[in-house]
C-alpha atoms as a PDB file:
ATOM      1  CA  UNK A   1       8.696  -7.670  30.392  1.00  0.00           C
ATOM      2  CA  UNK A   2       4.673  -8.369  28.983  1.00  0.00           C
ATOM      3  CA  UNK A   3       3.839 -11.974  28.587  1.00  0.00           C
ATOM      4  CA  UNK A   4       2.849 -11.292  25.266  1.00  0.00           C
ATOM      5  CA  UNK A   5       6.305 -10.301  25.001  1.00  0.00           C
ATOM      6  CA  UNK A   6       8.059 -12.863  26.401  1.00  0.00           C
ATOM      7  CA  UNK A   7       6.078 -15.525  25.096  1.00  0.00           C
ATOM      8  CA  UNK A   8       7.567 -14.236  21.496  1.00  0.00           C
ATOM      9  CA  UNK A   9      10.829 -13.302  22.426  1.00  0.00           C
ATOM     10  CA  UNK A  10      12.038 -16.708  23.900  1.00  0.00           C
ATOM     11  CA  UNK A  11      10.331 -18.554  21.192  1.00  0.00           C
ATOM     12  CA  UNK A  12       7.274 -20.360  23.094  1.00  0.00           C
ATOM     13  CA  UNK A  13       5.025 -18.385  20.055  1.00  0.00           C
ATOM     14  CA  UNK A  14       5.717 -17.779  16.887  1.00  0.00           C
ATOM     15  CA  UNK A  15       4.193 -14.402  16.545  1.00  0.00           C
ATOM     16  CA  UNK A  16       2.946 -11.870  19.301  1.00  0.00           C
ATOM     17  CA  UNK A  17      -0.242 -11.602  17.973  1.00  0.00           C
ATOM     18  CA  UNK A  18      -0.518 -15.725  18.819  1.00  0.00           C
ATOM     19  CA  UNK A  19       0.412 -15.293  22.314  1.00  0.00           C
ATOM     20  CA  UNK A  20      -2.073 -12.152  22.635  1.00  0.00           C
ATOM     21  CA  UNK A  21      -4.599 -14.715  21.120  1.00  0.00           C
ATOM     22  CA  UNK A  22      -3.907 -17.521  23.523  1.00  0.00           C
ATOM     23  CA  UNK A  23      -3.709 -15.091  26.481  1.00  0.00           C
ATOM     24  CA  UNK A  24      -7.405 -13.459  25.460  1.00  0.00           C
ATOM     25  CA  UNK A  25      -8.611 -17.224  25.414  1.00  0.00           C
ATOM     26  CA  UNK A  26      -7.408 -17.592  29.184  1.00  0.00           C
ATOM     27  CA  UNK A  27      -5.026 -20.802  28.481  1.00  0.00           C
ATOM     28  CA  UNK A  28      -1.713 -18.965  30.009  1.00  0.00           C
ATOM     29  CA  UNK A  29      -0.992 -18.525  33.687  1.00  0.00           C
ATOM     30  CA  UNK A  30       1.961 -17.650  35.528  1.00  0.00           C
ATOM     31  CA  UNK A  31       2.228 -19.127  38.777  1.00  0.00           C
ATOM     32  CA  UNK A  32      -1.140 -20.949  39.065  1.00  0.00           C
ATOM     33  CA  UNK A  33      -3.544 -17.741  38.565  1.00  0.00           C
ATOM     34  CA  UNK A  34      -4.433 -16.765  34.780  1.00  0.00           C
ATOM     35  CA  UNK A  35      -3.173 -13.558  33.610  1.00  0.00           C
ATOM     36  CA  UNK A  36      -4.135 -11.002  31.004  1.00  0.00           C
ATOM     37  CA  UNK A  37      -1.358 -10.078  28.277  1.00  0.00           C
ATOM     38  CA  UNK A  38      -0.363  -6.983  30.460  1.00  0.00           C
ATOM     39  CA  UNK A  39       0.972  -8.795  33.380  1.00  0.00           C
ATOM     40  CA  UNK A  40       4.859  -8.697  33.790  1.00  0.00           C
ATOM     41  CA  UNK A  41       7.037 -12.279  33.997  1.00  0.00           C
ATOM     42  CA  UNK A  42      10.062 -12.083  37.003  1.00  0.00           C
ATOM     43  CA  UNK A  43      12.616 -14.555  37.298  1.00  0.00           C
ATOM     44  CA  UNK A  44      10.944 -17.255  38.998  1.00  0.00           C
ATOM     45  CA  UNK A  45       7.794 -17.539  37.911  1.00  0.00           C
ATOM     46  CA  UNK A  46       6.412 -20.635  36.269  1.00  0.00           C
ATOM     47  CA  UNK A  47       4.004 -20.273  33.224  1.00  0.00           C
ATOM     48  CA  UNK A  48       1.812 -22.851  32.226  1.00  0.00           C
ATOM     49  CA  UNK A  49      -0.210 -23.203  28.746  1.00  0.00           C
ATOM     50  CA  UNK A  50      -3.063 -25.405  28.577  1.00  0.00           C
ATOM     51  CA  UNK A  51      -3.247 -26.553  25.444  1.00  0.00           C
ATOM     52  CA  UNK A  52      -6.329 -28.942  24.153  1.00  0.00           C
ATOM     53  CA  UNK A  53      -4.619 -32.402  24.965  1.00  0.00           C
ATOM     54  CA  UNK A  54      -1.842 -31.273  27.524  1.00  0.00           C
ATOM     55  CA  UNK A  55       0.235 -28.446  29.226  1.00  0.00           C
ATOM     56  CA  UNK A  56       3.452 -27.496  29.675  1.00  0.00           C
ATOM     57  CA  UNK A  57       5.171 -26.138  32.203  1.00  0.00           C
ATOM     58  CA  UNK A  58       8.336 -23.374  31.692  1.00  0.00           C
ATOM     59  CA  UNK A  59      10.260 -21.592  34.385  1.00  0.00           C
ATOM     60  CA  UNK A  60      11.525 -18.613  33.710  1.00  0.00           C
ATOM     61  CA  UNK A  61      15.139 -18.422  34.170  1.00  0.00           C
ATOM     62  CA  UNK A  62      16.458 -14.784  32.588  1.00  0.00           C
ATOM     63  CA  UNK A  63      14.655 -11.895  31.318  1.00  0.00           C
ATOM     64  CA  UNK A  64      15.808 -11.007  27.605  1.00  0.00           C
ATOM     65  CA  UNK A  65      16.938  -7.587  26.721  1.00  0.00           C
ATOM     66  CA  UNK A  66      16.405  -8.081  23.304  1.00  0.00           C
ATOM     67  CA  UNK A  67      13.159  -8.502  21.527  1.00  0.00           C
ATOM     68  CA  UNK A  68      13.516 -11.986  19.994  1.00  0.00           C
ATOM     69  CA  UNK A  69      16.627 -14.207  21.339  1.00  0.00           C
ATOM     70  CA  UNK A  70      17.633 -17.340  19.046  1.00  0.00           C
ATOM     71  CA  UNK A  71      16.050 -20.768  19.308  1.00  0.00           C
ATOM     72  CA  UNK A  72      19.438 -22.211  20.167  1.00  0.00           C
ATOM     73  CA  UNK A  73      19.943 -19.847  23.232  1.00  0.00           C
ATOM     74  CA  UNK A  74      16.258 -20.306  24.538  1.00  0.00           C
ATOM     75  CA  UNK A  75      17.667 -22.567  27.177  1.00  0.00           C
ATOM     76  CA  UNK A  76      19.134 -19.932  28.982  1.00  0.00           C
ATOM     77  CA  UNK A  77      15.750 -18.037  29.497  1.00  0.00           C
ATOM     78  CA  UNK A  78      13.379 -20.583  29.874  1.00  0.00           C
ATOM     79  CA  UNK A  79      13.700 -24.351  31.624  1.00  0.00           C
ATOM     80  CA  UNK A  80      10.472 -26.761  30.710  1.00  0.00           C
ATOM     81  CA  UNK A  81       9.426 -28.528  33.735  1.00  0.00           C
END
């Protein structure tokens, strides 16, 4: 699955079109190296978003199969480090 995607679909982002934003503005990587909103996530990888005062960590855990997953459930996709 896209970043853009996933960013949206386990409820990091609000919208798509906010995670397409942040990934044009270079302040998501996965695994240490920057990415563009085309790469694809694997279970495993960490993604980190710098945000202006801090940045957080998340690991993914599960790919969803579904295009948005509920907030109470995003615990089984994504761990925060």
């Amino acid at each position: 699955m896209r970043i853009d995607k996933f960013l949206n679909a386990v409820n990091i982002t609000k919208r798509r079109s906010i995670a397409q934003d942040m990934l044009a503005n270079k302040v998501v990587a996965i695994n240490g190296v920057v990415v563009k909103p085309s790469k694809n996530v694997a279970v495993g990888d960490v993604i980190t978003i710098n945000y202006l005062e801090s940045s957080k960590e998340y690991k993914v855990l599960q790919i969803p199969t579904t295009k948005s997953t509920p907030k109470s459930l995003q615990h089984e996709y994504i761990k925060e480090l």
